[in-house]
C-alpha atoms as a PDB file:
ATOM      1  CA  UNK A   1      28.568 -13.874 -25.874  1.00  0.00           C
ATOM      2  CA  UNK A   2      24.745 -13.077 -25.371  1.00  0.00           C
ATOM      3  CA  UNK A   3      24.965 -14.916 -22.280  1.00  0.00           C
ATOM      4  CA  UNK A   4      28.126 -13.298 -20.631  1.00  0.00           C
ATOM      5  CA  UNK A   5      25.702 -10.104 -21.143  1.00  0.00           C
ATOM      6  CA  UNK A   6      22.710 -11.613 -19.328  1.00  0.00           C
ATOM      7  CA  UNK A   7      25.119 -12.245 -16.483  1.00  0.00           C
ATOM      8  CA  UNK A   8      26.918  -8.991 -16.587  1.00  0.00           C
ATOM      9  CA  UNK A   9      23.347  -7.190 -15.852  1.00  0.00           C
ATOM     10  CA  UNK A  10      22.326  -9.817 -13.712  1.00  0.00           C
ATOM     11  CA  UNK A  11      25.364  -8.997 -11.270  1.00  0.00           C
ATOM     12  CA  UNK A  12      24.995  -5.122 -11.734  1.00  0.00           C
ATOM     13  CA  UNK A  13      21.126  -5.471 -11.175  1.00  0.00           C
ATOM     14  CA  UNK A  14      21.814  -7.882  -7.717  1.00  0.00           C
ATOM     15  CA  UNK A  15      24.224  -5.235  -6.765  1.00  0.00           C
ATOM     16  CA  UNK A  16      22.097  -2.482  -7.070  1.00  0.00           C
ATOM     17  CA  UNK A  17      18.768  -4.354  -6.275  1.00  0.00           C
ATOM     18  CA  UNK A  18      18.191  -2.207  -2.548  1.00  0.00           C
ATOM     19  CA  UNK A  19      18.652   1.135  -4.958  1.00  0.00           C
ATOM     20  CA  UNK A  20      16.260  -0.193  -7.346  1.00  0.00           C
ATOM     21  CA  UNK A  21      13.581  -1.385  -4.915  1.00  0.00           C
ATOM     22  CA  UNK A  22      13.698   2.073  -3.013  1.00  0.00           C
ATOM     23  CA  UNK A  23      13.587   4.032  -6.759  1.00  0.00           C
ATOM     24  CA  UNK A  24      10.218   1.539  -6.464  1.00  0.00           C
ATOM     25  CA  UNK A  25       8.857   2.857  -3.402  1.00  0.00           C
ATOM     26  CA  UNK A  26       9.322   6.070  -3.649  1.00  0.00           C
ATOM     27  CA  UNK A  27       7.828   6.324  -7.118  1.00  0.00           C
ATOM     28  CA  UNK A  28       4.968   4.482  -5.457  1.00  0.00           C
ATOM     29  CA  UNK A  29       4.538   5.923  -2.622  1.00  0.00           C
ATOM     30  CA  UNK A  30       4.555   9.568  -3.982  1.00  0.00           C
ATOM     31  CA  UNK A  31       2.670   8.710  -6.940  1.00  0.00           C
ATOM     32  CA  UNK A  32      -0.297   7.639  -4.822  1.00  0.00           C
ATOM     33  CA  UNK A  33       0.086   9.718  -1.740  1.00  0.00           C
ATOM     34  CA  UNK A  34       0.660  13.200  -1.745  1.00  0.00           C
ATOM     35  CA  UNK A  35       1.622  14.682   1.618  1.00  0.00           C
ATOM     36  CA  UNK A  36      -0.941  17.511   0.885  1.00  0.00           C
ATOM     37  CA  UNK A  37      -3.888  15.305   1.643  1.00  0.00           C
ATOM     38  CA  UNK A  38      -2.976  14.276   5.381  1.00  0.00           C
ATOM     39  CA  UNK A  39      -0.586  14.557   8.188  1.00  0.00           C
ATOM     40  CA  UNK A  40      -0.063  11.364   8.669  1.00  0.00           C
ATOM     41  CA  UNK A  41       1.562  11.065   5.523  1.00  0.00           C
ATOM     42  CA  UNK A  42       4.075  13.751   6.343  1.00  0.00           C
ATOM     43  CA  UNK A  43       6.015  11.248   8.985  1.00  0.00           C
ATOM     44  CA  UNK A  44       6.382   8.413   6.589  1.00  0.00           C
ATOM     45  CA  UNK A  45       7.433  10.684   3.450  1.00  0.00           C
ATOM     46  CA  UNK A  46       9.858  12.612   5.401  1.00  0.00           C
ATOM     47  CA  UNK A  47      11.652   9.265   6.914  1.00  0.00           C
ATOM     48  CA  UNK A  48      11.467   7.795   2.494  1.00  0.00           C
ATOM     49  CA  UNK A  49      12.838  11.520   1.823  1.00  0.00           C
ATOM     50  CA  UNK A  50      15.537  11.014   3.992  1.00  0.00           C
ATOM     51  CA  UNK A  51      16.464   7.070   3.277  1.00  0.00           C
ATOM     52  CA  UNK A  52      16.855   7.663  -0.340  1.00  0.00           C
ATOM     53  CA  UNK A  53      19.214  10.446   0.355  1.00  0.00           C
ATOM     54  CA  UNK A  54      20.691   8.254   2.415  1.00  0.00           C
ATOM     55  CA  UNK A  55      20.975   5.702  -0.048  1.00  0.00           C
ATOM     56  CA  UNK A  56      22.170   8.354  -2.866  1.00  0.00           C
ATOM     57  CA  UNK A  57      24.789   9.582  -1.133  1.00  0.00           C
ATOM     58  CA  UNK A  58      26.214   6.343   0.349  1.00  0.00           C
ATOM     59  CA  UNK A  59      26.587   5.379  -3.800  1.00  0.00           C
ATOM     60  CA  UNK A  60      27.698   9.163  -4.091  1.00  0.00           C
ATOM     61  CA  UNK A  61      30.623   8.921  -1.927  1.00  0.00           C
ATOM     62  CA  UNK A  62      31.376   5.559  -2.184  1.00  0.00           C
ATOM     63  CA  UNK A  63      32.331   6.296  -6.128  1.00  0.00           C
ATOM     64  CA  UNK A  64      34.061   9.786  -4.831  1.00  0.00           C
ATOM     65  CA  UNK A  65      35.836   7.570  -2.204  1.00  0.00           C
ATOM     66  CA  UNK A  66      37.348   4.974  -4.736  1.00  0.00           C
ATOM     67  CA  UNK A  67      38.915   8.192  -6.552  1.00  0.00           C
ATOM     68  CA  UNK A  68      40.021   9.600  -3.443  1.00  0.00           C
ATOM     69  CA  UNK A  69      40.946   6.797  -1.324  1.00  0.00           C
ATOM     70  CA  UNK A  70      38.836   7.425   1.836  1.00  0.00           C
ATOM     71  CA  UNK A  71      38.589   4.971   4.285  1.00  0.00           C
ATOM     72  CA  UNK A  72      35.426   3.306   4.795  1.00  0.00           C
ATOM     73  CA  UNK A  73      34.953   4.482   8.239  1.00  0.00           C
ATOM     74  CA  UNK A  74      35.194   7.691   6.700  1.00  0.00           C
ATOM     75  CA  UNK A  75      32.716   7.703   4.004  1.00  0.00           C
ATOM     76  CA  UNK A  76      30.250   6.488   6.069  1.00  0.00           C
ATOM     77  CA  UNK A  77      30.695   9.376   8.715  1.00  0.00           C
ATOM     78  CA  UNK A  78      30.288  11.813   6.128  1.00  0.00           C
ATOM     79  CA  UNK A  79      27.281  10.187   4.403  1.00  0.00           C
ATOM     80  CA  UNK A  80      26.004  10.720   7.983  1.00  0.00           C
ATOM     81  CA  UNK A  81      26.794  14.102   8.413  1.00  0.00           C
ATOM     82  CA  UNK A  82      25.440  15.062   5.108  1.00  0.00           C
ATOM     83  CA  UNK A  83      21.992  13.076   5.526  1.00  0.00           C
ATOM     84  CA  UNK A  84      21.976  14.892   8.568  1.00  0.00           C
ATOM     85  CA  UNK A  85      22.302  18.496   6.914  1.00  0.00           C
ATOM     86  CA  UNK A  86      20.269  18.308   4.090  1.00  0.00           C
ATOM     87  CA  UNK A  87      17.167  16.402   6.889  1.00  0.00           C
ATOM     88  CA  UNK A  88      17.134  19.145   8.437  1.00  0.00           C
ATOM     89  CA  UNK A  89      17.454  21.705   6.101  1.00  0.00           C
ATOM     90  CA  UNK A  90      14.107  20.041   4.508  1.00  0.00           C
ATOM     91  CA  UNK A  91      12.541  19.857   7.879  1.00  0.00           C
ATOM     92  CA  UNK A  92      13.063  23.354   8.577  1.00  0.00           C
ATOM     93  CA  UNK A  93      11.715  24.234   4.738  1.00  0.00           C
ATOM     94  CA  UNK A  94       8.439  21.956   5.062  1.00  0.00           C
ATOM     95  CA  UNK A  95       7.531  23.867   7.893  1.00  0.00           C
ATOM     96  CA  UNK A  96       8.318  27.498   6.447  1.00  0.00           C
ATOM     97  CA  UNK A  97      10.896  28.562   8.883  1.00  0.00           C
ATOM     98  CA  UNK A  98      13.813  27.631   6.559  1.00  0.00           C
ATOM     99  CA  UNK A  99      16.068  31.407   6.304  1.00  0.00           C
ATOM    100  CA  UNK A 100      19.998  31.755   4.904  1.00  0.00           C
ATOM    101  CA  UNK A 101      21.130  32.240   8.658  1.00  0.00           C
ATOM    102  CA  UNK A 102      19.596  29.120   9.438  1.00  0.00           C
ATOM    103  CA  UNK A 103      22.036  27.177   6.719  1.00  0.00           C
ATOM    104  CA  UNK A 104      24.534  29.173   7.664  1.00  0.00           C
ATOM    105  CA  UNK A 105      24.630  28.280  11.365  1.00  0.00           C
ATOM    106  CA  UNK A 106      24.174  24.231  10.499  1.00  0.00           C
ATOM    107  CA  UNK A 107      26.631  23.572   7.524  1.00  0.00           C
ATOM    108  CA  UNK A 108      29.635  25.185  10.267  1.00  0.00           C
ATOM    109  CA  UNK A 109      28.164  23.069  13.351  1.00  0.00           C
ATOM    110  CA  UNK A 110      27.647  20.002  11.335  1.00  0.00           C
ATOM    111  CA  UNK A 111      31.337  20.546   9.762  1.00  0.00           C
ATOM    112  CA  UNK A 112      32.340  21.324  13.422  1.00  0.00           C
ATOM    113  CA  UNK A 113      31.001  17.777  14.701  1.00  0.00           C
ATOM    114  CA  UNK A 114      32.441  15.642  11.745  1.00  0.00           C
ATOM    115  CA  UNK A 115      35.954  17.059  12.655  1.00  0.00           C
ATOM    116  CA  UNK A 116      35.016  16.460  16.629  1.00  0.00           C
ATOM    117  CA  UNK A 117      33.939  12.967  15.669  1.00  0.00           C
ATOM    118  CA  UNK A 118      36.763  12.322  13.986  1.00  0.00           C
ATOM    119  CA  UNK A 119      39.176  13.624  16.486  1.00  0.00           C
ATOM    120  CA  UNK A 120      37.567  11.531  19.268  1.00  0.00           C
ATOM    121  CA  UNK A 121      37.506   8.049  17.018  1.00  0.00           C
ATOM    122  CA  UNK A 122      41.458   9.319  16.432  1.00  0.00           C
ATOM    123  CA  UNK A 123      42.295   9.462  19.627  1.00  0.00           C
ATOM    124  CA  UNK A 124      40.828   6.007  20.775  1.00  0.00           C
ATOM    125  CA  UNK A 125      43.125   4.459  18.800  1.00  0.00           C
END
């Protein structure tokens, strides 16, 4: 029985290993740097920012997706869309020219291109 266990989180844990090892680096990386300190660390922390929510969302709507039944094609293009929103929402915030009209002219022009993107792939079949 013990050892049915030690397998059991041995599969989970090889599953989730890439999730684990990024939880890793980004505890790493901004536990040592801090962005604060130099601009050279901005590039690399916004690209880690930006993986990981990546990475979170992929497991996000992958879960959502089993419920749902979305096509795989699908979840992908809107873990896309949605890394894409929320990068440059931050981008425009770490710089200080994040406003209300600016999220409220993305979210509709990001929604607009998922439903563009998905028309074209549509009609290629």
């Amino acid at each position: 029985m013990m050892h049915m266990n030690k397998t059991k989180t041995l599969a989970i844990l090889h599953k989730y290993r890439r999730y684990v090892l990024l939880g890793v680096i980004d505890s790493a990386f901004f536990g040592l740097l801090s962005p604060n300190t130099s601009a050279f660390v901005i590039i690399p922390a916004f690209i880690l920012i930006i993986v990981t929510i990546f990475a979170i969302l992929t497991l996000i709507v992958t879960y959502i997706g089993k419920m749902f039944v979305v096509k795989p094609k699908n979840q992908k293009r809107i873990v896309i869309m949605l890394t894409a929103t929320l990068g440059i929402i931050i981008a425009l915030q770490s710089i200080g020219q994040l406003t209300v009209r600016d999220v409220v002219t993305i979210v509709p022009l990001i929604l607009v291109l998922y439903l563009y993107m998905s028309y074209t792939k549509s009609r290629r079949v």
